[in-house]
N, C-alpha and C. Protein backbone atom coordinates (compact mmCIF):
# COMPACT_ATOMS: atom_id res chain seq x y z
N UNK A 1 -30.52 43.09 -43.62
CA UNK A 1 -31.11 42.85 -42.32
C UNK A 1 -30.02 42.28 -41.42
N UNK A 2 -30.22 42.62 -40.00
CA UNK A 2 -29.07 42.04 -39.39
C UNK A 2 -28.98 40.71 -38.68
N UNK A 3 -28.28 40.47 -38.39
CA UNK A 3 -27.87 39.01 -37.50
C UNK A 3 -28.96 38.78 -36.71
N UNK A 4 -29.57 39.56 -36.02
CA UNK A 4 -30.62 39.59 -34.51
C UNK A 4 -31.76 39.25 -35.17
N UNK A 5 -32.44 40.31 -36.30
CA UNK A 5 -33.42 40.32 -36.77
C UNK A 5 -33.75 39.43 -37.73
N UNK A 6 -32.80 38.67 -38.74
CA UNK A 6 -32.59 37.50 -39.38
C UNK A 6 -33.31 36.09 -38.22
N UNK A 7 -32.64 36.21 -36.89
CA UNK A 7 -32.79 35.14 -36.24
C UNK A 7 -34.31 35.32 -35.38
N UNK A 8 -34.51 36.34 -35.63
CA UNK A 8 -35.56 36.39 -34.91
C UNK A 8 -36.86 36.42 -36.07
N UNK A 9 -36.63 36.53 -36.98
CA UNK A 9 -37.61 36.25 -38.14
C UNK A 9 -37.75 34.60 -38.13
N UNK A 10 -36.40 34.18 -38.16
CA UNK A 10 -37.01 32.62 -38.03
C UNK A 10 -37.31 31.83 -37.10
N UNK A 11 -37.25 32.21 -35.97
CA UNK A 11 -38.14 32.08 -34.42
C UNK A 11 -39.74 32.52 -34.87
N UNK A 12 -39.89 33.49 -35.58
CA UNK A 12 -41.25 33.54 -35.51
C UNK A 12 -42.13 32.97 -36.85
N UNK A 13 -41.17 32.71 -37.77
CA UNK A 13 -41.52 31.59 -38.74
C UNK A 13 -41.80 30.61 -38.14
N UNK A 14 -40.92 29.97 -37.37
CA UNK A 14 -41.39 28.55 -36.96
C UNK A 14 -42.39 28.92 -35.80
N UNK A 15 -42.78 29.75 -35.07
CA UNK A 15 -44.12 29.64 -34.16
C UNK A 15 -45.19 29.58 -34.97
N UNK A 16 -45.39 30.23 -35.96
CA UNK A 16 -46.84 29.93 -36.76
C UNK A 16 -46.91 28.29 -37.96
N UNK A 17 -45.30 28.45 -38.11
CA UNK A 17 -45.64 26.63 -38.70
C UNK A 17 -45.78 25.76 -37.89
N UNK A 18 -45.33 26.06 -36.52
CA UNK A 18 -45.22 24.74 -35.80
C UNK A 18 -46.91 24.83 -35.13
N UNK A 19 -47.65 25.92 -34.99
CA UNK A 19 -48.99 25.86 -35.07
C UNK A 19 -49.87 24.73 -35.69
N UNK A 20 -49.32 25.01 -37.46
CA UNK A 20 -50.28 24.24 -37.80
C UNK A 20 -49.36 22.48 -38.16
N UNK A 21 -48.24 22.23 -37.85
CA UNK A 21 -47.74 20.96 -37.59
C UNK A 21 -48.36 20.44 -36.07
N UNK A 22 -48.74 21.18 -35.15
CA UNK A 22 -48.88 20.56 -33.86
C UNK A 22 -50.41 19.92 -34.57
N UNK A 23 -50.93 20.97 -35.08
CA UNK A 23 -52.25 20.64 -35.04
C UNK A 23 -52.71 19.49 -36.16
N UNK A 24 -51.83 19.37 -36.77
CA UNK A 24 -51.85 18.37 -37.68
C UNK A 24 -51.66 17.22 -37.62
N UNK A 25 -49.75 17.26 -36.05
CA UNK A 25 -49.59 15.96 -35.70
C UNK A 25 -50.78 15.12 -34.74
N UNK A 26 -51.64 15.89 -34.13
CA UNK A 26 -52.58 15.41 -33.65
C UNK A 26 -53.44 14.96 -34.30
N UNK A 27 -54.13 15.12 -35.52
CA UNK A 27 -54.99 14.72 -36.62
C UNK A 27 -54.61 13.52 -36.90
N UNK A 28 -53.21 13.21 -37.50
CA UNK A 28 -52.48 12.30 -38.15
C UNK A 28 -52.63 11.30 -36.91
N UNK A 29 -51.92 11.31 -35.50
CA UNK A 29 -52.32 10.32 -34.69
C UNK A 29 -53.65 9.87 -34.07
N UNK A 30 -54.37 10.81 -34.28
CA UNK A 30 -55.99 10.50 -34.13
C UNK A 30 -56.34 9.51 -35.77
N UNK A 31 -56.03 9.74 -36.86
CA UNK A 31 -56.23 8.60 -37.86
C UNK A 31 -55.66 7.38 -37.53
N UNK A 32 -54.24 7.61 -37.09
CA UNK A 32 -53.49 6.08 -36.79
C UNK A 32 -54.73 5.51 -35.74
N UNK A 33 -54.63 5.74 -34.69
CA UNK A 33 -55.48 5.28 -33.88
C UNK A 33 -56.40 4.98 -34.19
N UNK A 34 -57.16 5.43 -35.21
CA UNK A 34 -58.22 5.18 -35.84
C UNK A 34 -58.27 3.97 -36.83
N UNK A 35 -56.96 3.52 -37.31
CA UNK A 35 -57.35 2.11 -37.91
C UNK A 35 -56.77 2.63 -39.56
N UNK A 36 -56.60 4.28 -39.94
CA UNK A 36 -55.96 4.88 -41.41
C UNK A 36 -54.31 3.57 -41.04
N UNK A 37 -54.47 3.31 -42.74
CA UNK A 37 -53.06 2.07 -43.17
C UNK A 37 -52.14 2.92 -42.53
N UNK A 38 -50.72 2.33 -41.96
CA UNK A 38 -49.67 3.35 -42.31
C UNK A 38 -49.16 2.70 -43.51
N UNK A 39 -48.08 2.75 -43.98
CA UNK A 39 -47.39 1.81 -45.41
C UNK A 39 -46.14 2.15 -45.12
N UNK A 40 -45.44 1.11 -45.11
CA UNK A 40 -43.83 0.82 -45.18
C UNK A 40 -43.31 1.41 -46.32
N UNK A 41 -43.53 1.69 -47.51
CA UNK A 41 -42.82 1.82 -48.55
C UNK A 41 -43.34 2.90 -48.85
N UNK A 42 -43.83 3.73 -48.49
CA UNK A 42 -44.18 5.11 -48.97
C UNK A 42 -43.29 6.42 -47.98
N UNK A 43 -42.18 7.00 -48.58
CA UNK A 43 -41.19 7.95 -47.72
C UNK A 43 -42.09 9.65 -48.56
N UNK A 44 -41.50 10.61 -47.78
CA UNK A 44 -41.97 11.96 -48.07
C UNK A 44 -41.23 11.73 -48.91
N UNK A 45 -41.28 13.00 -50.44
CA UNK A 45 -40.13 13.17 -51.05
C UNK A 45 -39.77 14.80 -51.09
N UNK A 46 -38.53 14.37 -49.96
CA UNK A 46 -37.85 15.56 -49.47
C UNK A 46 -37.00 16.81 -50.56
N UNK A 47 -36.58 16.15 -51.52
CA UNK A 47 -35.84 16.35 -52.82
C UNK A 47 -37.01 17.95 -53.35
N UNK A 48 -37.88 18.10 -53.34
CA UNK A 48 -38.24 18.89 -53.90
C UNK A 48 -38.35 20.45 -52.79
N UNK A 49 -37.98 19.82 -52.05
CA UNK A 49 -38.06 21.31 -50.63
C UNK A 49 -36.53 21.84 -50.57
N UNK A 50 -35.64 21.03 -51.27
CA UNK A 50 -34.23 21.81 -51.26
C UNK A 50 -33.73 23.21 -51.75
N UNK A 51 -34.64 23.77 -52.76
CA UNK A 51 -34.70 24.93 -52.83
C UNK A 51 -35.11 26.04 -51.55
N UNK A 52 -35.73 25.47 -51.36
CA UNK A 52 -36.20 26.71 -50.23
C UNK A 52 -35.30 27.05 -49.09
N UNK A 53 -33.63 26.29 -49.15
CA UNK A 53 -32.83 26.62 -48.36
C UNK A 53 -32.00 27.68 -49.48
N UNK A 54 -32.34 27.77 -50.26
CA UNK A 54 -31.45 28.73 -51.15
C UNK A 54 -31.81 29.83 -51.42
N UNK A 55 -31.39 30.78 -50.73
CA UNK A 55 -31.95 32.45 -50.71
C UNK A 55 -32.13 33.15 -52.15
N UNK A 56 -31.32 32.74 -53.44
CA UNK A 56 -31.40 33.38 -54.40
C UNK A 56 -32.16 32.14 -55.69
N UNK A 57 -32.91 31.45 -55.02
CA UNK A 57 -33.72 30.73 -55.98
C UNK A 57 -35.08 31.29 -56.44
N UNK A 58 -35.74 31.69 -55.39
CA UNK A 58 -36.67 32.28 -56.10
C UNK A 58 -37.39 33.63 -54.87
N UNK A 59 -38.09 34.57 -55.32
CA UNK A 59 -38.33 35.59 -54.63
C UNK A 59 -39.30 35.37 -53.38
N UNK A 60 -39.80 35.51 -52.25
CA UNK A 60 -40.18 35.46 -51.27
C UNK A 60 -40.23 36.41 -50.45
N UNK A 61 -41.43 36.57 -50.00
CA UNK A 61 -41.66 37.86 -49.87
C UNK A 61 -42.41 37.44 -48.23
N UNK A 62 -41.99 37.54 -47.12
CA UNK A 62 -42.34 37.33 -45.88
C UNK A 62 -43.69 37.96 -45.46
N UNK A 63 -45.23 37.36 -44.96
CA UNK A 63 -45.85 38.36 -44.14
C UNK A 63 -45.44 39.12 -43.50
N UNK A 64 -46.59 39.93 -43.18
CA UNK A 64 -46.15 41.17 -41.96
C UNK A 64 -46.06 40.26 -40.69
N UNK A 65 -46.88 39.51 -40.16
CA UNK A 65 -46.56 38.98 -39.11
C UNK A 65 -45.06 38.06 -38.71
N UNK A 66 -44.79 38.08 -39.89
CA UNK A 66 -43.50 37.46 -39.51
C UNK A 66 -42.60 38.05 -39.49
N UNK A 67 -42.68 39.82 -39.71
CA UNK A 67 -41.48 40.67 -39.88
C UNK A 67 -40.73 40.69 -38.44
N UNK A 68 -39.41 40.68 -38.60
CA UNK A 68 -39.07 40.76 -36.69
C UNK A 68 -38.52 43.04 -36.31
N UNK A 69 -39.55 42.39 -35.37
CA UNK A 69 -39.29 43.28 -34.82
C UNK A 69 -38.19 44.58 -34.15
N UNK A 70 -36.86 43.74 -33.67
CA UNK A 70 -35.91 43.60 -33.43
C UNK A 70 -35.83 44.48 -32.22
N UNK A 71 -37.04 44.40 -31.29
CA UNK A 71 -36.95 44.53 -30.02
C UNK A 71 -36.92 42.89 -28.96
N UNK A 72 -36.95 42.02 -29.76
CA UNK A 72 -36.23 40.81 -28.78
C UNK A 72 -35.12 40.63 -28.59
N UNK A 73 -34.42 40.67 -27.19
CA UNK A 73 -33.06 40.24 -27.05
C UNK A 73 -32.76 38.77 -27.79
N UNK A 74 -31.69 39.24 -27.86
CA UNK A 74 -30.44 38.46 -28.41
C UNK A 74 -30.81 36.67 -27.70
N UNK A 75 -30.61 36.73 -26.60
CA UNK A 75 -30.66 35.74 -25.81
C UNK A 75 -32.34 34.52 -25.70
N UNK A 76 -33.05 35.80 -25.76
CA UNK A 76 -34.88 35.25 -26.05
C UNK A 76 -34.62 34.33 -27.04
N UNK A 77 -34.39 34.71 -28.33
CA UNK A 77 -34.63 34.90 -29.32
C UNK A 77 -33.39 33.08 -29.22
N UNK A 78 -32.31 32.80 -29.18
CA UNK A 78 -31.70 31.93 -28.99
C UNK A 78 -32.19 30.84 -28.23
N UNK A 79 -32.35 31.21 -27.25
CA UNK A 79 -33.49 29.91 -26.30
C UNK A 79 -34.61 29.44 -27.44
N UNK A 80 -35.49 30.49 -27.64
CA UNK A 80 -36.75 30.05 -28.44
C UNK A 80 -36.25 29.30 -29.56
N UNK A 81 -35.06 29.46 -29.93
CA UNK A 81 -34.77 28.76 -31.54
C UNK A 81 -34.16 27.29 -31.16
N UNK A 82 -33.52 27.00 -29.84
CA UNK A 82 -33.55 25.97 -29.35
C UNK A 82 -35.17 25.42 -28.69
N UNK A 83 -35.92 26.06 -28.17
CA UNK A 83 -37.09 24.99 -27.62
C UNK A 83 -38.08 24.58 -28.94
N UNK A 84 -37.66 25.10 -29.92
CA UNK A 84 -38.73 25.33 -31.66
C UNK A 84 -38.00 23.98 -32.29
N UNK A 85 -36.64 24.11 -32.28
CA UNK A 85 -35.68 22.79 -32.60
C UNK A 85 -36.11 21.41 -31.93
N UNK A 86 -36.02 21.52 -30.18
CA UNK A 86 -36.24 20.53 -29.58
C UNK A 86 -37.82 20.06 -30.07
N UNK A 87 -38.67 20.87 -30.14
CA UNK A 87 -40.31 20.72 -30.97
C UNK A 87 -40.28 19.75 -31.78
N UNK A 88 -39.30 20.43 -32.69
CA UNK A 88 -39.36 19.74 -33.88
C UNK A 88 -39.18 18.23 -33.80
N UNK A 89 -38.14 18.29 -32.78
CA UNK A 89 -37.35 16.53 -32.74
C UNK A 89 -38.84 15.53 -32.41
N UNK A 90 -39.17 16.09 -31.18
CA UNK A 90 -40.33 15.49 -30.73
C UNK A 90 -41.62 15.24 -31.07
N UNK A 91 -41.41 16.25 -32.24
CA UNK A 91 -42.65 15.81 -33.04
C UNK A 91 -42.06 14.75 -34.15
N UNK A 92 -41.06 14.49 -34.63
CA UNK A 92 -40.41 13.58 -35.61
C UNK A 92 -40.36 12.34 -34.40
N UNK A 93 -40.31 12.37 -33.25
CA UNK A 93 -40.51 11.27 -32.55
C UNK A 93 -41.93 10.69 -32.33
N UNK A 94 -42.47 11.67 -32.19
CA UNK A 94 -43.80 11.13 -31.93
C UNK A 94 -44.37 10.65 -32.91
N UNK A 95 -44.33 11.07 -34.20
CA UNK A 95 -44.50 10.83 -36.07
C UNK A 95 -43.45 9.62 -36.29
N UNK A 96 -42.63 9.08 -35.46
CA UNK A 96 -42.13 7.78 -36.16
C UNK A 96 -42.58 6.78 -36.76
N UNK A 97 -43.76 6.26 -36.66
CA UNK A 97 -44.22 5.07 -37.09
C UNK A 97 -44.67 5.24 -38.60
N UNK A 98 -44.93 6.51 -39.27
CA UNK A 98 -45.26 7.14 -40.48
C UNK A 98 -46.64 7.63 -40.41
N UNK A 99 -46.74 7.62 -39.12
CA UNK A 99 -48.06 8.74 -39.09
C UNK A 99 -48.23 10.13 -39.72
N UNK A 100 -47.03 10.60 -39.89
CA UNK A 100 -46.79 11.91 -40.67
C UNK A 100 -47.39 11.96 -42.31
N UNK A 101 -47.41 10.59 -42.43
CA UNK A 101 -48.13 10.47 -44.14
C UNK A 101 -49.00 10.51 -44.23
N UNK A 102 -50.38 10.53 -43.13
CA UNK A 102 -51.37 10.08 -43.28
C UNK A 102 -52.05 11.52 -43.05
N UNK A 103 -51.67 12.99 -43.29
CA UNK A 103 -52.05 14.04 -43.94
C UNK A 103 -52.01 14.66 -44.32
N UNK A 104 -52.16 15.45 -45.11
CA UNK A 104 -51.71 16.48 -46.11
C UNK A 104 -51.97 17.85 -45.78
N UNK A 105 -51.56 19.06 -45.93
CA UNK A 105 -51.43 20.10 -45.84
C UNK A 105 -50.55 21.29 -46.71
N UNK A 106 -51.95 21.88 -47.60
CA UNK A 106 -50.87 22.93 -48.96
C UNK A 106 -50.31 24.16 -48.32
N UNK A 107 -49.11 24.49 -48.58
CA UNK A 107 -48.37 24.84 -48.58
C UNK A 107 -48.19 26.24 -49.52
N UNK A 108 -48.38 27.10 -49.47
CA UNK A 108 -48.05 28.10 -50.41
C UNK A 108 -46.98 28.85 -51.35
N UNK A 109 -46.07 28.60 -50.35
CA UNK A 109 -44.37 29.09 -50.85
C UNK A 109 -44.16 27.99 -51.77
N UNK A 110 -43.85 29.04 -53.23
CA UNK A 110 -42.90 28.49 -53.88
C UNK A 110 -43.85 27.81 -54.54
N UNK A 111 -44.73 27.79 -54.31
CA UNK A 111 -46.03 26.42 -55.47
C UNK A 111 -46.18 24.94 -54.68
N UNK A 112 -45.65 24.96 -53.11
CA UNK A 112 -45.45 23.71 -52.89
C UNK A 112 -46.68 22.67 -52.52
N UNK A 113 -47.72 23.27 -52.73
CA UNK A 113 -49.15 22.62 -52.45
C UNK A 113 -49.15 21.72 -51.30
N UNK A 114 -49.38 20.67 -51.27
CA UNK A 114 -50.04 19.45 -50.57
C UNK A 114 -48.57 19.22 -50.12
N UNK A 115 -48.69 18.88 -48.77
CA UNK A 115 -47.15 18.57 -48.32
C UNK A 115 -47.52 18.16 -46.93
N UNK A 116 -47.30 16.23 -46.78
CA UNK A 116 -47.20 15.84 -45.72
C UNK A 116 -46.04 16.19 -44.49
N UNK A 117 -46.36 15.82 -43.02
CA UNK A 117 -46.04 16.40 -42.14
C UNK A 117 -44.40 16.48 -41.92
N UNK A 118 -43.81 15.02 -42.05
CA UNK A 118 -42.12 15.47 -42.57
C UNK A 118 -42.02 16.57 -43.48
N UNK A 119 -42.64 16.57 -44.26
CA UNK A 119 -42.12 17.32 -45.37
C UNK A 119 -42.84 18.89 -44.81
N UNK A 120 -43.44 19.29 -44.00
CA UNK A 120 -43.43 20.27 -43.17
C UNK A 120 -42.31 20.61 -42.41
N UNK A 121 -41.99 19.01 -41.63
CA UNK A 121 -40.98 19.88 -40.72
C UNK A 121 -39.58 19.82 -41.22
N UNK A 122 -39.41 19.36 -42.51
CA UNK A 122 -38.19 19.61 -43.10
C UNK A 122 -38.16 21.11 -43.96
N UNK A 123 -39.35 21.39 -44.17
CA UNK A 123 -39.76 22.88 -44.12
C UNK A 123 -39.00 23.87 -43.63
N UNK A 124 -39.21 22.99 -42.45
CA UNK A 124 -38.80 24.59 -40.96
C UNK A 124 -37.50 24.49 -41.35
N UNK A 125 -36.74 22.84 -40.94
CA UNK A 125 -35.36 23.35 -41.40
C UNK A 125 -34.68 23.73 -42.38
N UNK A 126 -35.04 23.49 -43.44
CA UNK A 126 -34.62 23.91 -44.84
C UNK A 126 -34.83 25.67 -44.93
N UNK A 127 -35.74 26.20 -44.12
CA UNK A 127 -35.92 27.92 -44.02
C UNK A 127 -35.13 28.42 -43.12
N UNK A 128 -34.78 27.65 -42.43
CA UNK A 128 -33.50 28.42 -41.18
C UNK A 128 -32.16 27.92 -41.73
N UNK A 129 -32.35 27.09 -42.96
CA UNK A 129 -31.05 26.73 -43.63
C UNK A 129 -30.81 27.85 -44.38
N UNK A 130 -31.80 28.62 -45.30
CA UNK A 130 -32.10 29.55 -45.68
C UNK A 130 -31.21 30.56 -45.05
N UNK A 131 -31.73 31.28 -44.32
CA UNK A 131 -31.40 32.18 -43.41
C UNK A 131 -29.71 31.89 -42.99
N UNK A 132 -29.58 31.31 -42.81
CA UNK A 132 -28.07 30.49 -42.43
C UNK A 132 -26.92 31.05 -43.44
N UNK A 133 -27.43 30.64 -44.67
CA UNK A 133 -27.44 31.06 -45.72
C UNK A 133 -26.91 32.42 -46.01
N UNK A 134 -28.24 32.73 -45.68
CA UNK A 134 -27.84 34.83 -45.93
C UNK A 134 -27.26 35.31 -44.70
N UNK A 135 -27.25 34.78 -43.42
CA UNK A 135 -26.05 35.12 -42.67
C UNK A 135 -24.92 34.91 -42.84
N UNK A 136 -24.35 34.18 -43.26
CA UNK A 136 -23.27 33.59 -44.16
C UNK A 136 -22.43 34.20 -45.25
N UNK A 137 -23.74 35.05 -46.24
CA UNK A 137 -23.41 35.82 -46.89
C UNK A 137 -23.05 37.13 -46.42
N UNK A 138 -23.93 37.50 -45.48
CA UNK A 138 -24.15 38.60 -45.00
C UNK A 138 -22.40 39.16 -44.59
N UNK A 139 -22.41 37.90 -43.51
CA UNK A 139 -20.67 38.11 -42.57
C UNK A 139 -20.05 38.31 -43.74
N UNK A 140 -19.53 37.28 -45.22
CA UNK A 140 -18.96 37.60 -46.07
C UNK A 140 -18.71 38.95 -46.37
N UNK A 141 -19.69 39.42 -46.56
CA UNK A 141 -19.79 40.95 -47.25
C UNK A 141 -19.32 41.91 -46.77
N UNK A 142 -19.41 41.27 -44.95
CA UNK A 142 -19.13 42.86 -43.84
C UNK A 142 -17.56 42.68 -44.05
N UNK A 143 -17.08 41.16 -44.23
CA UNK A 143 -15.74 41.05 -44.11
C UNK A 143 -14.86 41.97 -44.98
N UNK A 144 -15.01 42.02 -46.28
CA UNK A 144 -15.10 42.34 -47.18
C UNK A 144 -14.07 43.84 -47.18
């Protein structure tokens, strides 16, 4: 797959995760507000999502909706992967206090079940690390 369509697969990965992270970070701050503990000593544990930046760990097989098309320009497709990034930050800002722990959401890839909201949006980046990845390889190969 090429450079364009690689990047534009993970533009549209992250529009349907960041779906259900928006909708989640709102849940999670509707509990805070609500009086749910936060806890100081309880961190995501990120350690187990490091695979999923590694293209040849295990097989994965993309929906159709996430196939890219590769009628988006070059340029779309770059903006969107910056305003999906900036998302992200702002939702890790708005989730500072550890509101992000206070819900859970399973996860399918890979067996990863129940997976609070950091550990969503370390998700996103660990899959465009992915991708990074096989572009990486990819250039290798053309070099070649």
């Amino acid at each position: 797959m090429g450079r364009r369509r690689i990047l534009e697969h993970v533009s549209r990965t992250n529009y349907y995760l960041l779906i259900i992270i928006r909708r989640q970070a709102e849940r999670a701050m509707r509990k805070a507000r609500g009086g749910s503990q936060l806890s100081d000593d309880v961190a995501p544990n990120l350690d187990r999502l490091a695979v999923i930046a590694d293209p040849m760990a295990f097989r994965w097989i993309r929906p159709d909706h996430m196939e890219p098309t590769g009628q988006v320009p070059s340029d779309e497709v770059r903006a969107l992967l910056r305003e999906q990034r900036d998302e992200c930050l702002a939702l890790l800002d708005t989730l500072r206090n550890g509101e992000g722990l206070l819900v859970t959401v399973s996860m399918s890839v890979n067996g990863l079940g129940k997976m609070d909201l950091y550990q969503w949006l370390y998700f996103v980046a660990q899959h465009a690390k992915r991708h990074l990845v096989q572009l990486a390889r990819n250039e290798a190969n053309f070099a070649d």
